[in-house]
PDB file of N, CA and C in Angstrom:
ATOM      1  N   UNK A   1       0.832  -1.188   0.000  1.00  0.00           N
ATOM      2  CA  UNK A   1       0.000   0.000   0.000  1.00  0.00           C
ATOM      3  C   UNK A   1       0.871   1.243   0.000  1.00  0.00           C
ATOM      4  N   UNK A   2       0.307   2.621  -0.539  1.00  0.00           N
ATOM      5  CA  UNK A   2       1.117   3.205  -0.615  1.00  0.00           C
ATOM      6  C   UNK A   2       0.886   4.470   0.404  1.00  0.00           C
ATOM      7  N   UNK A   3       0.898   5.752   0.471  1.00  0.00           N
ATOM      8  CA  UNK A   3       0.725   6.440   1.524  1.00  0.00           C
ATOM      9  C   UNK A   3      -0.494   7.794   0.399  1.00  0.00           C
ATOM     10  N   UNK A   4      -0.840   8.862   1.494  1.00  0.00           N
ATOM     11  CA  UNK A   4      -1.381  10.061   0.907  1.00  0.00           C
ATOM     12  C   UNK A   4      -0.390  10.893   0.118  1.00  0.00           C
ATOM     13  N   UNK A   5      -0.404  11.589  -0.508  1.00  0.00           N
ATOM     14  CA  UNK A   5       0.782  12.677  -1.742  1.00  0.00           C
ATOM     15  C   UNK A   5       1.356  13.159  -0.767  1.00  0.00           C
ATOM     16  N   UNK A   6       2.689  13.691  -0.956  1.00  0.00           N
ATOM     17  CA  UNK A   6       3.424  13.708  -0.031  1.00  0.00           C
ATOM     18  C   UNK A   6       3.187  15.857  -0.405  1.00  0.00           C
ATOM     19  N   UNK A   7       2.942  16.267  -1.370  1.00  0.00           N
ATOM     20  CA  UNK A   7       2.344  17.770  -1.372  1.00  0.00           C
ATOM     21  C   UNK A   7       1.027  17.711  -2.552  1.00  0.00           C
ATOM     22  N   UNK A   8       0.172  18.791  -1.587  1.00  0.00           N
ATOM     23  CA  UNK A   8      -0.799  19.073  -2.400  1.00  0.00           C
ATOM     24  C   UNK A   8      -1.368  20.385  -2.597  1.00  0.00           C
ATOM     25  N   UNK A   9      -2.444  20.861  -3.231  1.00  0.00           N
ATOM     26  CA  UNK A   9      -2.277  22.005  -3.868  1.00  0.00           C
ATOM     27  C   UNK A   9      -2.939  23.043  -2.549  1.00  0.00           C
ATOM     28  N   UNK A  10      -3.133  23.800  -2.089  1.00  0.00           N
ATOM     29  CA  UNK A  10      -3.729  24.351  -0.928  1.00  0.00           C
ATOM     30  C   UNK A  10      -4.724  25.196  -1.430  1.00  0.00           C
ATOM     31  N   UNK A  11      -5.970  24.528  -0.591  1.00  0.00           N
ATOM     32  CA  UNK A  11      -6.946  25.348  -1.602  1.00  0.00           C
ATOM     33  C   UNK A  11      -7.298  26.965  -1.434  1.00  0.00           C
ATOM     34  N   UNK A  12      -6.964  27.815  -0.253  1.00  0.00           N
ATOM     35  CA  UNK A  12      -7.043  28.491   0.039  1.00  0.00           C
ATOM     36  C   UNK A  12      -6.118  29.552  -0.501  1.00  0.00           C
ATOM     37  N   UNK A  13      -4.882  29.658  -0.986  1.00  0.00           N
ATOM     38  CA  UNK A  13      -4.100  30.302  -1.763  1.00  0.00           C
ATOM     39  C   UNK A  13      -3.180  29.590  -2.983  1.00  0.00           C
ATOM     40  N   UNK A  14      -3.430  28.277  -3.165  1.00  0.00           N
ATOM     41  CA  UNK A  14      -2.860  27.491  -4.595  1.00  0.00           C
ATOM     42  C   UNK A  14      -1.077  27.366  -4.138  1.00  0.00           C
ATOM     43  N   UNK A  15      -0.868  27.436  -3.447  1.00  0.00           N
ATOM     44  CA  UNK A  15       1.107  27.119  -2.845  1.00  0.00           C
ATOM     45  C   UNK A  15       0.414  25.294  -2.878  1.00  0.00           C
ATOM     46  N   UNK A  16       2.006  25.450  -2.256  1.00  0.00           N
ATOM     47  CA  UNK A  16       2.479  23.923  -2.311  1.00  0.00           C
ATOM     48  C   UNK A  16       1.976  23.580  -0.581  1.00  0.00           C
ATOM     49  N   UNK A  17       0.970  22.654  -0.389  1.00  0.00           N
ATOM     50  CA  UNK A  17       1.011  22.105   1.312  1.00  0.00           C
ATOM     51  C   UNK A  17       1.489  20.688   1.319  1.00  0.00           C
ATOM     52  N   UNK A  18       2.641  20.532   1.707  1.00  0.00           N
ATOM     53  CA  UNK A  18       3.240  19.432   2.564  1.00  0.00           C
ATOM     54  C   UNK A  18       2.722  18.238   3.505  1.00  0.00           C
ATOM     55  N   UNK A  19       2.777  17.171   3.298  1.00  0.00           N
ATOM     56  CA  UNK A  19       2.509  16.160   4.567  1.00  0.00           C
ATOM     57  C   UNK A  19       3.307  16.019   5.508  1.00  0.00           C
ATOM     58  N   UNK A  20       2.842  16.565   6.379  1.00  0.00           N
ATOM     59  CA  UNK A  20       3.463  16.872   7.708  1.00  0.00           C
ATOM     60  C   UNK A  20       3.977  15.513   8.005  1.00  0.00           C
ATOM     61  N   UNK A  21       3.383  14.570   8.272  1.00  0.00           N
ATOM     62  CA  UNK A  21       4.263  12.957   8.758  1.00  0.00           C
ATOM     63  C   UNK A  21       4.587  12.275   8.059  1.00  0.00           C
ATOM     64  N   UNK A  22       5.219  11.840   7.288  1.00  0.00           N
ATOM     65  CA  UNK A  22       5.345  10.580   6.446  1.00  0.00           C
ATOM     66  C   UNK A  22       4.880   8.809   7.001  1.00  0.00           C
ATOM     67  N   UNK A  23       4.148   8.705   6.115  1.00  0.00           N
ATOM     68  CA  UNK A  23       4.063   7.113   6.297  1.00  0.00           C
ATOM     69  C   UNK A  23       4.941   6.528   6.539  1.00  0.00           C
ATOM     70  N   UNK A  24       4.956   5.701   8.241  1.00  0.00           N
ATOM     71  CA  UNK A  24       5.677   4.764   8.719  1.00  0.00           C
ATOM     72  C   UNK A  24       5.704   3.080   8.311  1.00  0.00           C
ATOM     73  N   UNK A  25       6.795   2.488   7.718  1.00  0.00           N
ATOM     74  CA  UNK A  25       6.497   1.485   6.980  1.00  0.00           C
ATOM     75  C   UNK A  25       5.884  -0.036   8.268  1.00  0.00           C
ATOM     76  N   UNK A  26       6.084   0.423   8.994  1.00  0.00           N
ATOM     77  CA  UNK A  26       5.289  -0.579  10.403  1.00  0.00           C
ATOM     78  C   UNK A  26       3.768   0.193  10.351  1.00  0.00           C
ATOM     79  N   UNK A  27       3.397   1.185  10.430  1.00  0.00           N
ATOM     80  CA  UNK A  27       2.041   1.281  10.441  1.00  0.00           C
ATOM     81  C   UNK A  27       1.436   2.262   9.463  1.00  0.00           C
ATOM     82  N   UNK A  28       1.601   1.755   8.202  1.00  0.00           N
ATOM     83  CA  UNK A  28       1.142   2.578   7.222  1.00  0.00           C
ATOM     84  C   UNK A  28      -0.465   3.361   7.194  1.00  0.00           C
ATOM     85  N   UNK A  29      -0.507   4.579   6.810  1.00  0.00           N
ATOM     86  CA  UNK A  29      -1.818   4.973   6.138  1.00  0.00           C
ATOM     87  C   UNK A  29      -2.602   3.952   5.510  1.00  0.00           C
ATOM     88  N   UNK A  30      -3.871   4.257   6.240  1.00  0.00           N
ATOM     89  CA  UNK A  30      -4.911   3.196   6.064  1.00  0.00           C
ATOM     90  C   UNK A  30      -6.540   4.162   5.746  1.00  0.00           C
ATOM     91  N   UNK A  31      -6.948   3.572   4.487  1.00  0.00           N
ATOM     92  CA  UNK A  31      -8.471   4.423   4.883  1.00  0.00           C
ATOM     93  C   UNK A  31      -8.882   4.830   5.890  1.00  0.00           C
ATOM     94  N   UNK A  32      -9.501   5.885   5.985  1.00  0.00           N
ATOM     95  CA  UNK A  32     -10.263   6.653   7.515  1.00  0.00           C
ATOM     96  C   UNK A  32      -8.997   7.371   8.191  1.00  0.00           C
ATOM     97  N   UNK A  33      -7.817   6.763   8.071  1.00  0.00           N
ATOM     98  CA  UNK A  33      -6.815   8.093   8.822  1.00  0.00           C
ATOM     99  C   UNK A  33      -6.651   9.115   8.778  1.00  0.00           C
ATOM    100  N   UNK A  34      -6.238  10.341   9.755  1.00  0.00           N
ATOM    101  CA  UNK A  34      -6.159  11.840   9.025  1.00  0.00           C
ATOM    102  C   UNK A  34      -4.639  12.177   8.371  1.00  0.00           C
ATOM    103  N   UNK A  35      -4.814  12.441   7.079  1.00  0.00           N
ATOM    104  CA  UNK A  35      -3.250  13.148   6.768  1.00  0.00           C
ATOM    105  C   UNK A  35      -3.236  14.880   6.999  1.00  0.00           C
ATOM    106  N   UNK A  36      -1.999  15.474   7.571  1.00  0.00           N
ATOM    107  CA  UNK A  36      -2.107  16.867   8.435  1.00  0.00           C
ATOM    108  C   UNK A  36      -1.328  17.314   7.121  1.00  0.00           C
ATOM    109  N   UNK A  37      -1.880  18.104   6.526  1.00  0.00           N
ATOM    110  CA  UNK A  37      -0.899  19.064   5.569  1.00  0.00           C
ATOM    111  C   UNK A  37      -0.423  20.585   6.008  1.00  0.00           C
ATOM    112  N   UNK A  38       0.724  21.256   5.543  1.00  0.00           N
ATOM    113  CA  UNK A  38       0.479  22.309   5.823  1.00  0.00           C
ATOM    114  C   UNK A  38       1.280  22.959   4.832  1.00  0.00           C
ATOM    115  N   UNK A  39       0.529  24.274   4.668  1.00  0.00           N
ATOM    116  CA  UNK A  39       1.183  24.834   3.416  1.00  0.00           C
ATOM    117  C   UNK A  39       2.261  25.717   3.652  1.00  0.00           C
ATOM    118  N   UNK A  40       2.969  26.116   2.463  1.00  0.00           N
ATOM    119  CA  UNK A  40       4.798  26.922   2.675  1.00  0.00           C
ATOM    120  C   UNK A  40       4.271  28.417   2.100  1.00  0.00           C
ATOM    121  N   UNK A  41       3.064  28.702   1.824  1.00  0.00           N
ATOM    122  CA  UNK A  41       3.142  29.841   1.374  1.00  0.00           C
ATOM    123  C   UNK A  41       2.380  30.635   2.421  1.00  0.00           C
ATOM    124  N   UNK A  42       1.080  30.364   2.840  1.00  0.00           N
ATOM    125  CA  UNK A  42       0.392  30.683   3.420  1.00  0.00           C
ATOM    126  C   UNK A  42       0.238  30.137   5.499  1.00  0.00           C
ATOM    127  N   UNK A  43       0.905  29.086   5.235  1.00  0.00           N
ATOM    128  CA  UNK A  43       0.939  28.150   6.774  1.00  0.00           C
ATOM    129  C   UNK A  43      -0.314  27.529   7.054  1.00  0.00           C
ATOM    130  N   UNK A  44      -1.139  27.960   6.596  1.00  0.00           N
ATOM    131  CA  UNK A  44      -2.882  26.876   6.458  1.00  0.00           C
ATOM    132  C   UNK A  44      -2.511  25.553   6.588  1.00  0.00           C
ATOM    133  N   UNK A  45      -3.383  24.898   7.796  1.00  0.00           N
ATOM    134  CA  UNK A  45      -2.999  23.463   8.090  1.00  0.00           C
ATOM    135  C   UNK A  45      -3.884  22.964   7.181  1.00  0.00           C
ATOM    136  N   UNK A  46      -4.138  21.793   6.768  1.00  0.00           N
ATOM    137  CA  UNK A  46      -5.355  20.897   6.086  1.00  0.00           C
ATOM    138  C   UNK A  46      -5.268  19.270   7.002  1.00  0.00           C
ATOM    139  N   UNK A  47      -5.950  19.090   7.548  1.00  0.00           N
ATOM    140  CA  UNK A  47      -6.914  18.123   7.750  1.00  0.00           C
ATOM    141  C   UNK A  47      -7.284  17.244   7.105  1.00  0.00           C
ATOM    142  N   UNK A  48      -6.517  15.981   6.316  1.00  0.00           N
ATOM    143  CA  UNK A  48      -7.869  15.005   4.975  1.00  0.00           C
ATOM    144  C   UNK A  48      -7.885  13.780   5.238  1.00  0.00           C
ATOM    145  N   UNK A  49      -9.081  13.765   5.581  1.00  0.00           N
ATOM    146  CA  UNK A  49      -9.622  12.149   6.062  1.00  0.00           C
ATOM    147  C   UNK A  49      -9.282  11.416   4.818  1.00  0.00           C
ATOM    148  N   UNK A  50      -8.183  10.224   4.507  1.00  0.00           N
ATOM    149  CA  UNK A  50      -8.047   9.766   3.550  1.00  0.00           C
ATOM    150  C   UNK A  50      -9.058   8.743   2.754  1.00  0.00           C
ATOM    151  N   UNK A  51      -9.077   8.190   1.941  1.00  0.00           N
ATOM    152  CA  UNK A  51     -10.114   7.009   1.121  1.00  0.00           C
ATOM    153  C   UNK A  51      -8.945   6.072   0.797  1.00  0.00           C
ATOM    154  N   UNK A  52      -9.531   5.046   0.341  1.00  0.00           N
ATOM    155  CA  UNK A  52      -9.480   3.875  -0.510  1.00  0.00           C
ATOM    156  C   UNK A  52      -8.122   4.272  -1.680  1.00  0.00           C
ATOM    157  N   UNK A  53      -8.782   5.382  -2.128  1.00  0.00           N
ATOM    158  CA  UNK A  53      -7.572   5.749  -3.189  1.00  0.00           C
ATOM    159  C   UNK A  53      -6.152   6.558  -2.965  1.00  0.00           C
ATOM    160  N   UNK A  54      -6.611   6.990  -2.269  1.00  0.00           N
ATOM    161  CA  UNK A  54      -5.513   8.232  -1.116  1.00  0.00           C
ATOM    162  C   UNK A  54      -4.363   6.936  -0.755  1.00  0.00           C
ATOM    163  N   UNK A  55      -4.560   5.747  -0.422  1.00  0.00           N
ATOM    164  CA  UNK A  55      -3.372   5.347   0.287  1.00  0.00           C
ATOM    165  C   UNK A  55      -2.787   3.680  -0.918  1.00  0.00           C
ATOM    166  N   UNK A  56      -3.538   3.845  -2.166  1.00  0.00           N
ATOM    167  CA  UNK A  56      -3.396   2.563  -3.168  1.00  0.00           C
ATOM    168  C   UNK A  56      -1.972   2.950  -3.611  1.00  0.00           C
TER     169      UNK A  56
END
């Protein structure tokens, strides 16, 4: 399995937001987990309850 994007687009000003933790290979991202983003332009945290596809 693989983990959530390691940056994504921030919807609030379009910069680059970061995944704050990286997937640990002992307890990987699993549907329903939260991934914490935070962005480099603005500092806006994001919050995303992952899916099914988020961690394939």
């Amino acid at each position: 399995m693989g983990g959530p994007a390691a940056i994504i687009v921030c919807i609030d000003c379009g910069g680059r937001a970061h995944l704050v933790q990286e997937a640990d290979p002992e307890s990987p991202y699993m549907p329903g987990d939260v991934a914490v983003y935070r962005c480099e332009d603005c500092a806006d945290r994001w919050d995303l309850v992952l899916t099914d596809e988020d961690v394939d």
